[in-house]
Protein backbone atom coordinates (compact mmCIF):
# COMPACT_ATOMS: atom_id res chain seq x y z
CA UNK A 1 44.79 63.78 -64.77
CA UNK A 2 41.72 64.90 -63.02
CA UNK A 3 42.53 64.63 -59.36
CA UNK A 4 46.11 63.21 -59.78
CA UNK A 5 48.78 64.91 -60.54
CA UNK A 6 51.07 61.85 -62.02
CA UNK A 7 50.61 58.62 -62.45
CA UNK A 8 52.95 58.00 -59.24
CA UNK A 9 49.93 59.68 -57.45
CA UNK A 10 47.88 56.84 -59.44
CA UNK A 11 49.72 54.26 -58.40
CA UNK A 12 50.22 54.82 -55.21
CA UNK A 13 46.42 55.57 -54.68
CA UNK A 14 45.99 52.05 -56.29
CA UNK A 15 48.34 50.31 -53.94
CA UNK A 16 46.57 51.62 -51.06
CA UNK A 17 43.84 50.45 -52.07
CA UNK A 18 44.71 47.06 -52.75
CA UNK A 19 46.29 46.61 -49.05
CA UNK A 20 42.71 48.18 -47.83
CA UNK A 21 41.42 45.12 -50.24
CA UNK A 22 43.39 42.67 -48.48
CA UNK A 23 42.21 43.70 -44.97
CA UNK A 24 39.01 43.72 -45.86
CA UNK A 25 39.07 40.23 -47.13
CA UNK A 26 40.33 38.34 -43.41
CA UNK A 27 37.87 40.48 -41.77
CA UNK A 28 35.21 38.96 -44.39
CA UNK A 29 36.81 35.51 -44.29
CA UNK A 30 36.30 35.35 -40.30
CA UNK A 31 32.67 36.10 -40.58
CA UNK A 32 31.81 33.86 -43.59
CA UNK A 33 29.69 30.41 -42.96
CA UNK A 34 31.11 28.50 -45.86
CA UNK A 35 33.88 27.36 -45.27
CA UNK A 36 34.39 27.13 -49.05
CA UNK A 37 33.42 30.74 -49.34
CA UNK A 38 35.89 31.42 -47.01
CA UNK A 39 39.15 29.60 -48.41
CA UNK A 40 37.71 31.71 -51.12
CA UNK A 41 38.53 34.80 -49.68
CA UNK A 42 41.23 33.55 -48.49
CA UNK A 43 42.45 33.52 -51.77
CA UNK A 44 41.35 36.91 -53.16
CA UNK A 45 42.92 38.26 -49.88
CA UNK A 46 46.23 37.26 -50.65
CA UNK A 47 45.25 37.85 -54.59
CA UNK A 48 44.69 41.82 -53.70
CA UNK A 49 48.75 41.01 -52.40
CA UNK A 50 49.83 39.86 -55.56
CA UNK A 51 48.32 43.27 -57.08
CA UNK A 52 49.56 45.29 -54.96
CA UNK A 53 52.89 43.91 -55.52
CA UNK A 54 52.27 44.49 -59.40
CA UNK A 55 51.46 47.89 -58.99
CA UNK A 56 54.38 48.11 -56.64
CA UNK A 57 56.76 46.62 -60.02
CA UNK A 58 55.15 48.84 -62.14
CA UNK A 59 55.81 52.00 -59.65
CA UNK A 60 59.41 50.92 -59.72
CA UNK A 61 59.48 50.46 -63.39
CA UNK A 62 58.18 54.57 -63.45
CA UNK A 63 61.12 55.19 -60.94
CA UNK A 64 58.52 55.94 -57.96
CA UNK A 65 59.35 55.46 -54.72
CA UNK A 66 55.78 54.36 -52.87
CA UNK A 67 55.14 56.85 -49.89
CA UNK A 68 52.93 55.26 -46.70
CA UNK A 69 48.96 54.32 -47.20
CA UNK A 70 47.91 57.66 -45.42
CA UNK A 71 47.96 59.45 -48.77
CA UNK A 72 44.32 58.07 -49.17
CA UNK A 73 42.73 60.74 -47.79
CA UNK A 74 44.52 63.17 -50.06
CA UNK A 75 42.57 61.89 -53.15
CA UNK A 76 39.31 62.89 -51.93
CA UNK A 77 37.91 59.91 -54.30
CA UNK A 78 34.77 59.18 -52.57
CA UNK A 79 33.20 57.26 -55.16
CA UNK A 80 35.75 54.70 -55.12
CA UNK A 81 35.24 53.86 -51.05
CA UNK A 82 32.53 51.94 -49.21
CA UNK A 83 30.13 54.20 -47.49
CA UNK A 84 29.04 50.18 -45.77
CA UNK A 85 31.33 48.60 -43.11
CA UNK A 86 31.69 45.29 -42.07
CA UNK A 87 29.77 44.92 -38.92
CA UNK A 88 29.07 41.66 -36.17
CA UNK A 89 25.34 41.89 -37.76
CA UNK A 90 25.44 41.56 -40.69
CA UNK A 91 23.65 38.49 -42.35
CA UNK A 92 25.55 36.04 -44.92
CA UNK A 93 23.63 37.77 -47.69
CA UNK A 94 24.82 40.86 -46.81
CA UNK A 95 28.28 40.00 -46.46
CA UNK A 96 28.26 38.52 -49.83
CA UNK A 97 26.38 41.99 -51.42
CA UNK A 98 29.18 44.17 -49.70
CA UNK A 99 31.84 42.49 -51.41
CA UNK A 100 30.15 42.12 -55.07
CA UNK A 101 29.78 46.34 -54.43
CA UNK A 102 33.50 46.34 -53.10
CA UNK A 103 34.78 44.44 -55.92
CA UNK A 104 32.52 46.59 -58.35
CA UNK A 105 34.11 50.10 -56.84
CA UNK A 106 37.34 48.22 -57.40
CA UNK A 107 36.57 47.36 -60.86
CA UNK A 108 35.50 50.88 -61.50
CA UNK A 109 38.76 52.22 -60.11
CA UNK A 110 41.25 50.59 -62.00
CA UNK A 111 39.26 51.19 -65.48
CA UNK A 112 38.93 55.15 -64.73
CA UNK A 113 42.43 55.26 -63.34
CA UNK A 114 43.61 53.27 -67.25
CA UNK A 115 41.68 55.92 -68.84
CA UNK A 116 43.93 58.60 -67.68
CA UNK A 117 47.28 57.08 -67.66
CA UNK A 118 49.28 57.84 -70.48
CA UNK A 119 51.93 55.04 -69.89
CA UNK A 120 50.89 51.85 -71.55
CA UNK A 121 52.37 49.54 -69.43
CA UNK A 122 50.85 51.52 -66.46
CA UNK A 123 47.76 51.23 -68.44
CA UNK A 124 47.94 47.44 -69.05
CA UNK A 125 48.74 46.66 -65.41
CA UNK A 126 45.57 48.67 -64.47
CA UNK A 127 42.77 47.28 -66.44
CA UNK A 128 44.67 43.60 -65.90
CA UNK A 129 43.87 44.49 -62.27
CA UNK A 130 40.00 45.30 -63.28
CA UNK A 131 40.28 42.26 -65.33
CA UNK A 132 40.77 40.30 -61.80
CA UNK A 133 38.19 42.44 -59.86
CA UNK A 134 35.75 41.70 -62.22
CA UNK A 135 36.15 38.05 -61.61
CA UNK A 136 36.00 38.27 -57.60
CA UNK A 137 32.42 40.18 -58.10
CA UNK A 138 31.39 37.40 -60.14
CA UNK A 139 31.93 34.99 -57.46
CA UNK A 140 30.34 36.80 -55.16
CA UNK A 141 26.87 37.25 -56.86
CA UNK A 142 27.08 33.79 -58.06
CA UNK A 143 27.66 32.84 -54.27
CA UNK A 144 24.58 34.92 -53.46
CA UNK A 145 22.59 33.91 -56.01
CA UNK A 146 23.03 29.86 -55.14
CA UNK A 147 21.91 30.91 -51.34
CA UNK A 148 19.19 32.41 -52.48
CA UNK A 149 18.15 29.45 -54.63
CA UNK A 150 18.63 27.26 -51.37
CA UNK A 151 17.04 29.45 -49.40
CA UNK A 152 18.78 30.31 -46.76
């Protein structure tokens, strides 16, 4: 399973990252101009919730108990994090770019972790997830492309 031992190892790596998700999403919604944009994320915060509490069902449906989010580090899955941190800054284009590359990682995640989970549930729940990542990236680069044709 390449660096996971069992898909409890998948899981939980997923669930972690769905509460890092949320995080990042009210730090992003308290530095966002639009107020639209930011009821937006708003919503994909408590989205990256709901996920987490599928992949939480689905971990119970394995029999897996869900350890704390400090097995992160274990996985050594660079690729998967942001090497780019929100910072006070940052410009409204940039904001909006960092989140379209979050949501991309995210994407990219839950479609290599499908492809090595033999469970087909497990597998369904996980590109479902990428199914909904793939949609928050969207909104971001069409968000970034309307400022850009205003602009700003």
């Amino acid at each position: 399973m390449g660096e996971f031992d069992s898909v409890d190892e998948i899981l939980e790596f997923a669930i972690v990252r769905e509460v890092e998700a949320n995080e990042f999403y009210m730090d992003l919604s308290r530095r966002l101009e639009s107020p639209a944009m930011r009821e937006l994320v708003l919503e994909f915060a408590k989205e990256e919730l709901e996920h987490k509490a599928k992949l939480e069902l689905e971990a119970m449906k394995e029999g897996i108990v869900v350890a704390a989010a400090e097995k992160v580090a274990e996985f050594k899955i660079a690729d998967y994090m942001s090497d780019v941190e929100l910072s006070d800054d940052m410009g409204y284009k940039d904001l909006l770019i960092l989140a379209a590359k979050k949501e991309r990682r995210s994407l990219r995640l839950y479609i290599d972790l499908a492809a090595i989970v033999e469970n087909a549930d497990s597998r369904e729940t996980l590109l479902s997830l990428a199914v909904e990542e793939a949609k928050h990236e969207a909104r971001f680069e069409i968000e970034y492309d309307e400022v850009l044709l205003k602009g700003k």
